[in-house]
C-alpha atoms as a PDB file:
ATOM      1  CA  UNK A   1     -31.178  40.501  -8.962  1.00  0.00           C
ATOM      2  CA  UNK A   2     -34.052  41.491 -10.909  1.00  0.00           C
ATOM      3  CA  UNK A   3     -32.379  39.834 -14.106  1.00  0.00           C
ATOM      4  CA  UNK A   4     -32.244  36.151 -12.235  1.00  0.00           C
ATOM      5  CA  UNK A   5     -36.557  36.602 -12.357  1.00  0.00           C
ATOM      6  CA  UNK A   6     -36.369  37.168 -16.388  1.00  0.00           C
ATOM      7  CA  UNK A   7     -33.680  34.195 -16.936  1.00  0.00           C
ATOM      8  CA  UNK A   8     -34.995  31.631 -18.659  1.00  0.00           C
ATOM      9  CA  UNK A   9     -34.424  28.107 -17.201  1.00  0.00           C
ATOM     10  CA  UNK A  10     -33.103  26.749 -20.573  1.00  0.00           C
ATOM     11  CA  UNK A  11     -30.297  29.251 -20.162  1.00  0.00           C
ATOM     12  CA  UNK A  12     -29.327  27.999 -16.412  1.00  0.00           C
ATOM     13  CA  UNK A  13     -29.286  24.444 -17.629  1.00  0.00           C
ATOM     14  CA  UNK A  14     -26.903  25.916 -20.539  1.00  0.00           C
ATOM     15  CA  UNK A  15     -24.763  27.566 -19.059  1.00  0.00           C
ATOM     16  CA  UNK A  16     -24.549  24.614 -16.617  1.00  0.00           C
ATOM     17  CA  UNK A  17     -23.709  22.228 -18.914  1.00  0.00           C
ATOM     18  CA  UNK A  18     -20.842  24.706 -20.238  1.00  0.00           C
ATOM     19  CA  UNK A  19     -19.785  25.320 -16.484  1.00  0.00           C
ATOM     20  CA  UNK A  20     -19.215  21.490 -16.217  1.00  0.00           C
ATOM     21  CA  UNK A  21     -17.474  21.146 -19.893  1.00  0.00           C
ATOM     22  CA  UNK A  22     -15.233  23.651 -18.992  1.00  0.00           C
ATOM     23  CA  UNK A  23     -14.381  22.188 -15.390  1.00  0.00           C
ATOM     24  CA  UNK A  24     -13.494  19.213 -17.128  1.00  0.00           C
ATOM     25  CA  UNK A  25     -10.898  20.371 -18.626  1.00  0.00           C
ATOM     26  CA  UNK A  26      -9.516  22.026 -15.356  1.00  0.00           C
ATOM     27  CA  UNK A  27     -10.021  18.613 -13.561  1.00  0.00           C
ATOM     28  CA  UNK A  28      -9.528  16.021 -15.804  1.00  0.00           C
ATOM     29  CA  UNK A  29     -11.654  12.793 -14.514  1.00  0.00           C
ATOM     30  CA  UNK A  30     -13.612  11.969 -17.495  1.00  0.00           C
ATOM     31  CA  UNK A  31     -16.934  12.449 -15.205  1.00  0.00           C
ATOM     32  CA  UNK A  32     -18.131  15.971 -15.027  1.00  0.00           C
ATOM     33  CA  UNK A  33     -18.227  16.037 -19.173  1.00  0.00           C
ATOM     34  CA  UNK A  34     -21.474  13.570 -18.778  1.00  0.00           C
ATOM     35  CA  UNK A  35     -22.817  15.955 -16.533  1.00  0.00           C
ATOM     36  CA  UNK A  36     -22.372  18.667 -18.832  1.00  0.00           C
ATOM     37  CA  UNK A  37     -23.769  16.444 -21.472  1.00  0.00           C
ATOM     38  CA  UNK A  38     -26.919  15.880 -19.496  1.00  0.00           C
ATOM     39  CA  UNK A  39     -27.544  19.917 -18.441  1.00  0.00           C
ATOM     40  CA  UNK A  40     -27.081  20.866 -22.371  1.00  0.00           C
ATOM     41  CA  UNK A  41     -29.520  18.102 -23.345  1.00  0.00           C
ATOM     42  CA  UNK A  42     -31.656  19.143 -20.558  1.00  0.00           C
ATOM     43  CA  UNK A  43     -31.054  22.651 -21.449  1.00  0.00           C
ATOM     44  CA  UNK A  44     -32.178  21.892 -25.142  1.00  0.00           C
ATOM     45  CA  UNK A  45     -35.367  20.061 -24.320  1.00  0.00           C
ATOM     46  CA  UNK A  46     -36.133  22.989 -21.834  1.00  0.00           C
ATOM     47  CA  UNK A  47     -35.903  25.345 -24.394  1.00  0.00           C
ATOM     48  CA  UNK A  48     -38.073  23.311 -26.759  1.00  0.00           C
ATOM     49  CA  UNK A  49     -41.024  22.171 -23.951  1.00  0.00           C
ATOM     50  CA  UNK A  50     -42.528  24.094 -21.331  1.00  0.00           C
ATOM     51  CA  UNK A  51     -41.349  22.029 -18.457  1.00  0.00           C
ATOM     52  CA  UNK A  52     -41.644  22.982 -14.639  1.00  0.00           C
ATOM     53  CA  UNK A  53     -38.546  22.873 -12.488  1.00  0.00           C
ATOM     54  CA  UNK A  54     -39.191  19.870 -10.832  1.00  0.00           C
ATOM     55  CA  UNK A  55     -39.377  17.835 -13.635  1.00  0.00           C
ATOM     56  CA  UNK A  56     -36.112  19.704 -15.160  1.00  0.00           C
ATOM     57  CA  UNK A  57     -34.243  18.674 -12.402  1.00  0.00           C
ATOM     58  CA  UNK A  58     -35.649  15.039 -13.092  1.00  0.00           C
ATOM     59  CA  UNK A  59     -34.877  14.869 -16.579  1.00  0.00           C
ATOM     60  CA  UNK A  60     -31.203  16.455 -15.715  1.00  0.00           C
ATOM     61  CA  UNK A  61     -31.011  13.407 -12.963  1.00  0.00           C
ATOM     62  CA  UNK A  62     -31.949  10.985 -15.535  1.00  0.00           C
ATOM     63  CA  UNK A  63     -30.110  12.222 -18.369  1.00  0.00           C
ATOM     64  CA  UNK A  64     -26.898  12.294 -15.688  1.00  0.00           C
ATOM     65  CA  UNK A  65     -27.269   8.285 -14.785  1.00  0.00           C
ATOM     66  CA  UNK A  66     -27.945   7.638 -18.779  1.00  0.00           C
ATOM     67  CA  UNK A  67     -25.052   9.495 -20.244  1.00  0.00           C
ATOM     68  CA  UNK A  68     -22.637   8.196 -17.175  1.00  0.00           C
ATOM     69  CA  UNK A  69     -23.763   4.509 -17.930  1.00  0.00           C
ATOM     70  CA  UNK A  70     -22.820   5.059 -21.744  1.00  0.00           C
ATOM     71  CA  UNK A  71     -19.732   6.793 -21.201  1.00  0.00           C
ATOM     72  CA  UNK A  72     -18.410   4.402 -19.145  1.00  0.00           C
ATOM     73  CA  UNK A  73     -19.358   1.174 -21.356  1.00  0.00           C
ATOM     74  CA  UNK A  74     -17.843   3.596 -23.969  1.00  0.00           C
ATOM     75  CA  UNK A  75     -15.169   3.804 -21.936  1.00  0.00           C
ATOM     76  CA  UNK A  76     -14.534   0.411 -20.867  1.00  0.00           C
ATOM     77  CA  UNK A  77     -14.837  -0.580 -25.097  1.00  0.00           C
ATOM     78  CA  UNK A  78     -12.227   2.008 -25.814  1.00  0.00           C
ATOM     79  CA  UNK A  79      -9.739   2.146 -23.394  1.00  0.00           C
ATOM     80  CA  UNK A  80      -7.535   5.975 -23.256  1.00  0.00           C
ATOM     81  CA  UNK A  81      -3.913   4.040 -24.270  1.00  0.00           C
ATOM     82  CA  UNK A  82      -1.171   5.752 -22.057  1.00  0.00           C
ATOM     83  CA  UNK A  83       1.162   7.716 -24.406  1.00  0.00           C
ATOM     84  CA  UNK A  84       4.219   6.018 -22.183  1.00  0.00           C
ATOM     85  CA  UNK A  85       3.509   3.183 -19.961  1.00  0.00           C
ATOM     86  CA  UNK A  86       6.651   3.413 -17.882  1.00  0.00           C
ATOM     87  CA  UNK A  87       5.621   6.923 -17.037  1.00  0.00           C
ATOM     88  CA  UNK A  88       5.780   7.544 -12.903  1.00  0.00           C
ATOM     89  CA  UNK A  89       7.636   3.943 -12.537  1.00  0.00           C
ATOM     90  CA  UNK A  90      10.659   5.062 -12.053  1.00  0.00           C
ATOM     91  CA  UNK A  91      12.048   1.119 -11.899  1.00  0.00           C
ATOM     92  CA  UNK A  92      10.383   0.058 -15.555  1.00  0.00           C
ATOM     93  CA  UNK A  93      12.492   3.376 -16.988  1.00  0.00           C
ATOM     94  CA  UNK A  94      15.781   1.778 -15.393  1.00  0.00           C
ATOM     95  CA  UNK A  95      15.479  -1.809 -17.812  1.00  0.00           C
ATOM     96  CA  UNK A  96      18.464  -2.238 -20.178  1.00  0.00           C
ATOM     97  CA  UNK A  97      20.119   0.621 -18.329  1.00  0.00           C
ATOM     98  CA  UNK A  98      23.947  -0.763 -16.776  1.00  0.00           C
ATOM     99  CA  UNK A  99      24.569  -0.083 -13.396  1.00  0.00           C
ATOM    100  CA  UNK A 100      27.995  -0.582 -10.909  1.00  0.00           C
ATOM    101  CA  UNK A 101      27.811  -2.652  -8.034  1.00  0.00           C
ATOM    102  CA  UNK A 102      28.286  -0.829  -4.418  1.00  0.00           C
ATOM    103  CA  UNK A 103      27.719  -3.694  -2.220  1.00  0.00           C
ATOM    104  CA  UNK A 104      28.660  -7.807  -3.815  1.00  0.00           C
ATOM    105  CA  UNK A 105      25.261  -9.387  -4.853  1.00  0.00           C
ATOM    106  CA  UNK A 106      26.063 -12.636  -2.882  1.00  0.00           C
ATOM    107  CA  UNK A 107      22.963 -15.097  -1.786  1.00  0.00           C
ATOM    108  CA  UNK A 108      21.272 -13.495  -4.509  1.00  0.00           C
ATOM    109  CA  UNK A 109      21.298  -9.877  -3.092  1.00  0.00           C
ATOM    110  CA  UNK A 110      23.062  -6.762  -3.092  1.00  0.00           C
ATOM    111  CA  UNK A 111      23.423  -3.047  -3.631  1.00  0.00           C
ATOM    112  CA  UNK A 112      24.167  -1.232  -7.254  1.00  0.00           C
ATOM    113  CA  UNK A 113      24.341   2.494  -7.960  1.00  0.00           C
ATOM    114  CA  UNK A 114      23.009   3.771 -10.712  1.00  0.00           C
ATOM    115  CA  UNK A 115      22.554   7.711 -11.786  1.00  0.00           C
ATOM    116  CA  UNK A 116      22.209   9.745  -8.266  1.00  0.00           C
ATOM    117  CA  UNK A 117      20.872   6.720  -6.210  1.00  0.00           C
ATOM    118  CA  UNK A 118      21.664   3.496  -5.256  1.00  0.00           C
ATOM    119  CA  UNK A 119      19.038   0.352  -5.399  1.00  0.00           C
ATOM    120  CA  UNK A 120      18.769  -2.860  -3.749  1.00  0.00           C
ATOM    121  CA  UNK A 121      19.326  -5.602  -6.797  1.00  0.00           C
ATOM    122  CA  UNK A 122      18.967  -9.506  -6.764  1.00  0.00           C
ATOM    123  CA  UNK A 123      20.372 -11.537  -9.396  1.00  0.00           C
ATOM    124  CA  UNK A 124      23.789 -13.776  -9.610  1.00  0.00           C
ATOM    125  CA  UNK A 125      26.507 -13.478  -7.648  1.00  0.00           C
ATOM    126  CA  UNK A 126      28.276 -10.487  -8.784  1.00  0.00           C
ATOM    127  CA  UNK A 127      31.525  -8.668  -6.925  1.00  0.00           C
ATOM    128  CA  UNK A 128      31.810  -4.894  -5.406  1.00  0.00           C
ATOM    129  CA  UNK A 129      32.841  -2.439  -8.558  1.00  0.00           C
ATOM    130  CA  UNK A 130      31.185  -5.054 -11.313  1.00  0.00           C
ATOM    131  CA  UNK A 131      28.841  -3.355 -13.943  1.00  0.00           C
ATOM    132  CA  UNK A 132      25.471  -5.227 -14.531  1.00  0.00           C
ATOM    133  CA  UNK A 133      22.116  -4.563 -16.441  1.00  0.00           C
ATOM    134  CA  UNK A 134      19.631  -3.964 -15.200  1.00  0.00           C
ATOM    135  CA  UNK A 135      16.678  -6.756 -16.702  1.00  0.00           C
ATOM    136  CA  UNK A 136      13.615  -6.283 -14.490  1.00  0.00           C
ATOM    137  CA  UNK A 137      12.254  -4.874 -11.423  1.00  0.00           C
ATOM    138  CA  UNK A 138      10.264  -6.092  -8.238  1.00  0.00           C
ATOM    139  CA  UNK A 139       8.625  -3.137  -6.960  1.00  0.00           C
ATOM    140  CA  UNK A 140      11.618  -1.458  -5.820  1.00  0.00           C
ATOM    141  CA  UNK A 141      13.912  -3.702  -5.867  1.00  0.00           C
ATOM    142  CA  UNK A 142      15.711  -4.040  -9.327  1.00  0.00           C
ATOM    143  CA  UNK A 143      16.342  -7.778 -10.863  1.00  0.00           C
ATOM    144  CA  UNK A 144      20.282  -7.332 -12.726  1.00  0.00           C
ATOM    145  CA  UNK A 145      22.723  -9.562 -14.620  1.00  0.00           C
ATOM    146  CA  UNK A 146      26.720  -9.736 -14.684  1.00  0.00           C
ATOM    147  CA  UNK A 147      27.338  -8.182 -18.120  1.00  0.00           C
END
């Protein structure tokens, strides 16, 4: 343990701020990079001022609510656009799809089948064995029309 006594802080704030970098990529939040950010910078300025450790840990506070506050305005300016925004809505995949009837769609609803499952569906009056398309959803419920 002899080796922690020669460290030199700017190392620890360093190696920190790589520490958090890398965990980012394991857990993907967009938050612990501007944590990282802030122990590099504070890392840096260690390196280049004598500083004690209580006003490191300041300066890595400070730097942490700074580079949070301008990653999230950046953030907020330039939204991440989803690469598929029907992705984990299983309903929005099933528009334009066609789909048989199982149960009449009579008073507006009824029962249609499509792939391995069958859905409740609300539309026009359509008979048992009918195909339909499907033109919308309602949370789980899918909105079809007679083809």
């Amino acid at each position: 343990m002899d080796w922690l006594d020669s460290l030199d802080p700017h190392w620890f704030w360093i190696a920190t701020g790589l520490f958090l970098a890398a965990a980012e990529m394991v857990v993907p939040g967009v938050f612990l990079i501007w944590l990282g950010i802030a122990a590099l910078l504070t890392g840096l300025l260690t390196w280049l001022l004598p500083i004690g450790i209580f006003l490191q840990v300041l300066v890595f506070a400070v730097l942490s609510v700074v580079s949070i506050w301008i990653g999230r305005n950046y953030l907020l300016a330039n939204p991440i656009a989803e690469a598929d925004p029907a992705m984990n809505k299983r309903t929005s995949r099933l528009v334009g799809e066609v789909a048989t009837v199982t149960e009449a769609v009579s008073d507006g609803q009824g029962r249609i089948h499509h792939g391995d499952s069958e859905w409740i569906a609300r539309g026009p009056d359509v008979p048992a064995g009918a195909k339909v398309r499907i033109v919308g959803a309602q949370g789980a419920v899918l909105v079809v029309e007679p083809l």
